[in-house]
Protein backbone atom coordinates (compact mmCIF):
# COMPACT_ATOMS: atom_id res chain seq x y z
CA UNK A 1 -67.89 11.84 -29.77
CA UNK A 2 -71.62 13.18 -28.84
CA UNK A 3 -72.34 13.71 -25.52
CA UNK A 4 -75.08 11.32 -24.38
CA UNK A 5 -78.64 12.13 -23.61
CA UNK A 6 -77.64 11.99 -20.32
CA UNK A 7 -75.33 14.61 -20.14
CA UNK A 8 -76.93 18.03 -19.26
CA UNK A 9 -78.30 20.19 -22.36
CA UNK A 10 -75.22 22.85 -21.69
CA UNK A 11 -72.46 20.20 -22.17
CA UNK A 12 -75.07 18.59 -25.23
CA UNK A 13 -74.43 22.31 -26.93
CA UNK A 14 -70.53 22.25 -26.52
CA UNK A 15 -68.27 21.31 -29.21
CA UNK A 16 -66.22 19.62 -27.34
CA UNK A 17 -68.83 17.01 -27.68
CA UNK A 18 -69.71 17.15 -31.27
CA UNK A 19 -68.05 14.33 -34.03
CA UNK A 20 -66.37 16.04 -36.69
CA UNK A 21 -67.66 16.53 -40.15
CA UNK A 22 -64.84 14.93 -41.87
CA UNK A 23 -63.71 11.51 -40.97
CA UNK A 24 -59.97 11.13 -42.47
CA UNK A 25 -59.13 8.57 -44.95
CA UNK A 26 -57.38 5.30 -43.59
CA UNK A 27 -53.53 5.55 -43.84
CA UNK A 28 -52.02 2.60 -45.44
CA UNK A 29 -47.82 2.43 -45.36
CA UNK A 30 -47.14 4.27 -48.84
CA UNK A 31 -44.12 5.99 -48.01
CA UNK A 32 -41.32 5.66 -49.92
CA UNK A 33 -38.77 3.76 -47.98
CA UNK A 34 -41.37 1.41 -47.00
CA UNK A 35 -40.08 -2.27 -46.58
CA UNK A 36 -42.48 -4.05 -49.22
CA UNK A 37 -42.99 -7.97 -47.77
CA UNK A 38 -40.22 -8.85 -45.12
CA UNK A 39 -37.88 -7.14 -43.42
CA UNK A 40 -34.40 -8.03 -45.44
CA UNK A 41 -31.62 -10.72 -44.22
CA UNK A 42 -28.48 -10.70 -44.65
CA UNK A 43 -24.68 -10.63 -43.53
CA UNK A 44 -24.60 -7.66 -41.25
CA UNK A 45 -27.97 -6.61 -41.87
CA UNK A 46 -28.77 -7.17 -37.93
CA UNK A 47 -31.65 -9.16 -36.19
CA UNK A 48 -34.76 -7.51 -35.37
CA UNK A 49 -36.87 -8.35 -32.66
CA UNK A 50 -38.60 -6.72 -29.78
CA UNK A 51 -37.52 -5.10 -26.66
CA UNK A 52 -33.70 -5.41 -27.72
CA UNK A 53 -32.41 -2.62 -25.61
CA UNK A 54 -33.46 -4.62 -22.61
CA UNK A 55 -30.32 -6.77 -23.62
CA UNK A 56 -28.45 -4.03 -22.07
CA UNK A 57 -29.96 -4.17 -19.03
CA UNK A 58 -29.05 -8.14 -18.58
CA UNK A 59 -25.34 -7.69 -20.23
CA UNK A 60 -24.49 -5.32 -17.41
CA UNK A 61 -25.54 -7.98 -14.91
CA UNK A 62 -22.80 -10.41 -16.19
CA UNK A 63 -19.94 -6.99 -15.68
CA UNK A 64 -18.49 -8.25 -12.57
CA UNK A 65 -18.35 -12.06 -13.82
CA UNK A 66 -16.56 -11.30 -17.31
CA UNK A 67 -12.62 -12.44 -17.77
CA UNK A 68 -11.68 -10.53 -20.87
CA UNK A 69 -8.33 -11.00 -20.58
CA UNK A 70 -5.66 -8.67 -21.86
CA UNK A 71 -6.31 -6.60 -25.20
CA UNK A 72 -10.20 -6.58 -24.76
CA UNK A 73 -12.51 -4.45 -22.49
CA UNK A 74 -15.30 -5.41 -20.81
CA UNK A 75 -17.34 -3.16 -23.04
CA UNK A 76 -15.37 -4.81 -26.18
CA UNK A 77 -17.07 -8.16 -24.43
CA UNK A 78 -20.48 -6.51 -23.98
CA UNK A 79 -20.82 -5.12 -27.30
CA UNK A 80 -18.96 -7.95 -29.02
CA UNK A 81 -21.17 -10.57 -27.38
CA UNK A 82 -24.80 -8.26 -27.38
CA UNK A 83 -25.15 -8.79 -31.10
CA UNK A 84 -25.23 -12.79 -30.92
CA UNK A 85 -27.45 -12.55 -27.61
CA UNK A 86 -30.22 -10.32 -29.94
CA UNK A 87 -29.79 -12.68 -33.37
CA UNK A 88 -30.36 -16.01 -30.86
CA UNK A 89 -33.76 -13.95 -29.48
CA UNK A 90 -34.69 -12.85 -32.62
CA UNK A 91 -34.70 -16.57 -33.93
CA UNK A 92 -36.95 -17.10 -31.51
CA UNK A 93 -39.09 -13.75 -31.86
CA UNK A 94 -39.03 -12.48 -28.33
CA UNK A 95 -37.65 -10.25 -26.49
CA UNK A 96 -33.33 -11.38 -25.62
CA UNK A 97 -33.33 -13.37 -22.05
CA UNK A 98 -30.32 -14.32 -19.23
CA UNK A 99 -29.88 -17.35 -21.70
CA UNK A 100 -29.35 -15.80 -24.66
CA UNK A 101 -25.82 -13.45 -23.10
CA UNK A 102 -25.05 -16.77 -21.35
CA UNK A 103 -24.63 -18.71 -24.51
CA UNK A 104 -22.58 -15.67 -26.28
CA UNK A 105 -20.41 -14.95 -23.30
CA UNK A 106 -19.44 -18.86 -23.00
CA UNK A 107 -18.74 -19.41 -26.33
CA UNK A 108 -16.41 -17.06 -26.40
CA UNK A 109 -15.21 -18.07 -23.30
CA UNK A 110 -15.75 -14.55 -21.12
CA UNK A 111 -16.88 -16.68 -18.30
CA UNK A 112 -14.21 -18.64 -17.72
CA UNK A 113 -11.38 -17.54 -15.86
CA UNK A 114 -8.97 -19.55 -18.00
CA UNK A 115 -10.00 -20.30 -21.46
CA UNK A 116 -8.04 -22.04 -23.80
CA UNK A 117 -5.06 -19.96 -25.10
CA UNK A 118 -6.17 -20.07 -28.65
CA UNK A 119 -9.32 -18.45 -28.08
CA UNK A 120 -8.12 -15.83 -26.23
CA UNK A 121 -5.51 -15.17 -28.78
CA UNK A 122 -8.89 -15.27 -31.49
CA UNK A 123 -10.96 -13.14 -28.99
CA UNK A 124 -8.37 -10.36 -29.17
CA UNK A 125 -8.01 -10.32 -32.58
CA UNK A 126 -11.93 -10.08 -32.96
CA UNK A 127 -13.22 -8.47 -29.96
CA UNK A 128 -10.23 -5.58 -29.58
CA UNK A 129 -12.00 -2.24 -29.53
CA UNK A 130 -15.61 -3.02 -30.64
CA UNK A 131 -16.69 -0.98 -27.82
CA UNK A 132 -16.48 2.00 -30.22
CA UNK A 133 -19.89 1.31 -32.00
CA UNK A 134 -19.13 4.62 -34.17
CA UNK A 135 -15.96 3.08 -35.45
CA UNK A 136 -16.09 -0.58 -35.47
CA UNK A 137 -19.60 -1.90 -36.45
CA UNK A 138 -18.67 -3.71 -39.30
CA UNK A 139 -16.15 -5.72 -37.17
CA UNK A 140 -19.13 -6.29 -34.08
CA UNK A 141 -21.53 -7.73 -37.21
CA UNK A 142 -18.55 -10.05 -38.21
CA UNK A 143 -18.92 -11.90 -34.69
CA UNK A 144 -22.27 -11.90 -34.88
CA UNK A 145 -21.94 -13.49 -38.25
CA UNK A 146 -19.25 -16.15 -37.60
CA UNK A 147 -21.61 -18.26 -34.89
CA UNK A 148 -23.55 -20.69 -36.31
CA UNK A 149 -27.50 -21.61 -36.33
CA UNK A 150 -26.56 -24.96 -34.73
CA UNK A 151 -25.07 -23.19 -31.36
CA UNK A 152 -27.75 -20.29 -30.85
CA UNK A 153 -30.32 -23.11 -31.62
CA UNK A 154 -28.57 -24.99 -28.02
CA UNK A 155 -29.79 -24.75 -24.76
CA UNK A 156 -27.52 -23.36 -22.48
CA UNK A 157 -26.71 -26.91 -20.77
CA UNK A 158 -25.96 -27.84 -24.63
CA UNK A 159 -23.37 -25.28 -24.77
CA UNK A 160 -22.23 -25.53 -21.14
CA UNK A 161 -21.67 -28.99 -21.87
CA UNK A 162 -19.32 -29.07 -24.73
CA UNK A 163 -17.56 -25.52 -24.64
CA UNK A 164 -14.18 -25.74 -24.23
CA UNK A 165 -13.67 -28.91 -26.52
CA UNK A 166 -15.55 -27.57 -29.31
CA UNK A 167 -15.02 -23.86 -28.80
CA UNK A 168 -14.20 -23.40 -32.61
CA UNK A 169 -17.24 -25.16 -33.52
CA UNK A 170 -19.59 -23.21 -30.84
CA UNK A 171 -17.93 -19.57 -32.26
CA UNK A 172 -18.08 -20.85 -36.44
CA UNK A 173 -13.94 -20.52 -36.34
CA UNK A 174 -13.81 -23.90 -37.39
CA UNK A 175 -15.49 -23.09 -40.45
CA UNK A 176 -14.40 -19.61 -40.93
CA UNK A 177 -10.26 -20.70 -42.02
């Protein structure tokens, strides 16, 4: 940038104040792993959206209030349960909210201290050490996968209102046998 007419004739001399002789080309996104149009979808692709890490944040909030009952951690809840709070919040395109880990943990049924004994018995065969991100991704993206449109599309007093009568339907069970 030049210095102004201002500025004393010293600083008017620096070249600290001078433009440069060359002003670089635009960039435009050439690379070669560049996404051309938008980004892909898919089974186990993910969700993107912004500020997803913050989901982390809210999940621990809910640590003290999960029931994960015997075979599945906490953290198997967390992660198990994270990837369905960021796919409802990136339907929406925002950053994921309170609601969003509300509606995953009670569909499973994490918040309630004595959910039906069939879903516990499908929570432990899904859920069971998906803490281990390095190991078991494929099997955290199959939870994600199973819900349905219809239930991340709810409000929470939708889901509130119907879960545990129509668990299977809330989760996609029902429609993944």
């Amino acid at each position: 940038m030049a210095a102004p007419r201002s500025a004393p004739a010293g600083l008017r001399a620096s070249s600290h104040y001078r433009s440069p002789d060359v002003v670089p080309d635009g960039w435009a996104p050439d690379r070669p792993a560049e996404i051309d149009g938008l980004q892909p979808v898919g089974r186990r692709l993910g969700s993107q959206g912004p500020d997803q890490g913050f989901a982390l944040r809210v999940a621990g909030r809910f640590r003290d209030r999960l029931h994960p009952g015997e075979g599945v951690s906490v953290d198997d809840a967390i992660r198990g349960c994270l990837g369905i709070a960021l796919r409802r919040a990136s339907m929406a395109s925002r950053a994921p909210v309170v609601h969003d880990l509300t509606i995953a943990f009670t569909i499973w049924g994490f918040l309630d201290p004595n959910p039906p004994a069939e879903l516990v018995v499908e929570r432990r065969r899904l859920f069971a050490g998906v803490a281990d991100v390095n190991h078991h991704y494929t099997e955290a993206r199959v939870i994600v996968d199973l819900v349905p449109d219809s239930t991340l599309e709810a409000s929470v007093a939708q889901v509130v209102s119907v879960y545990p009568a129509q668990w299977r339907q809330l989760t996609g069970i029902a429609g993944s046998r």
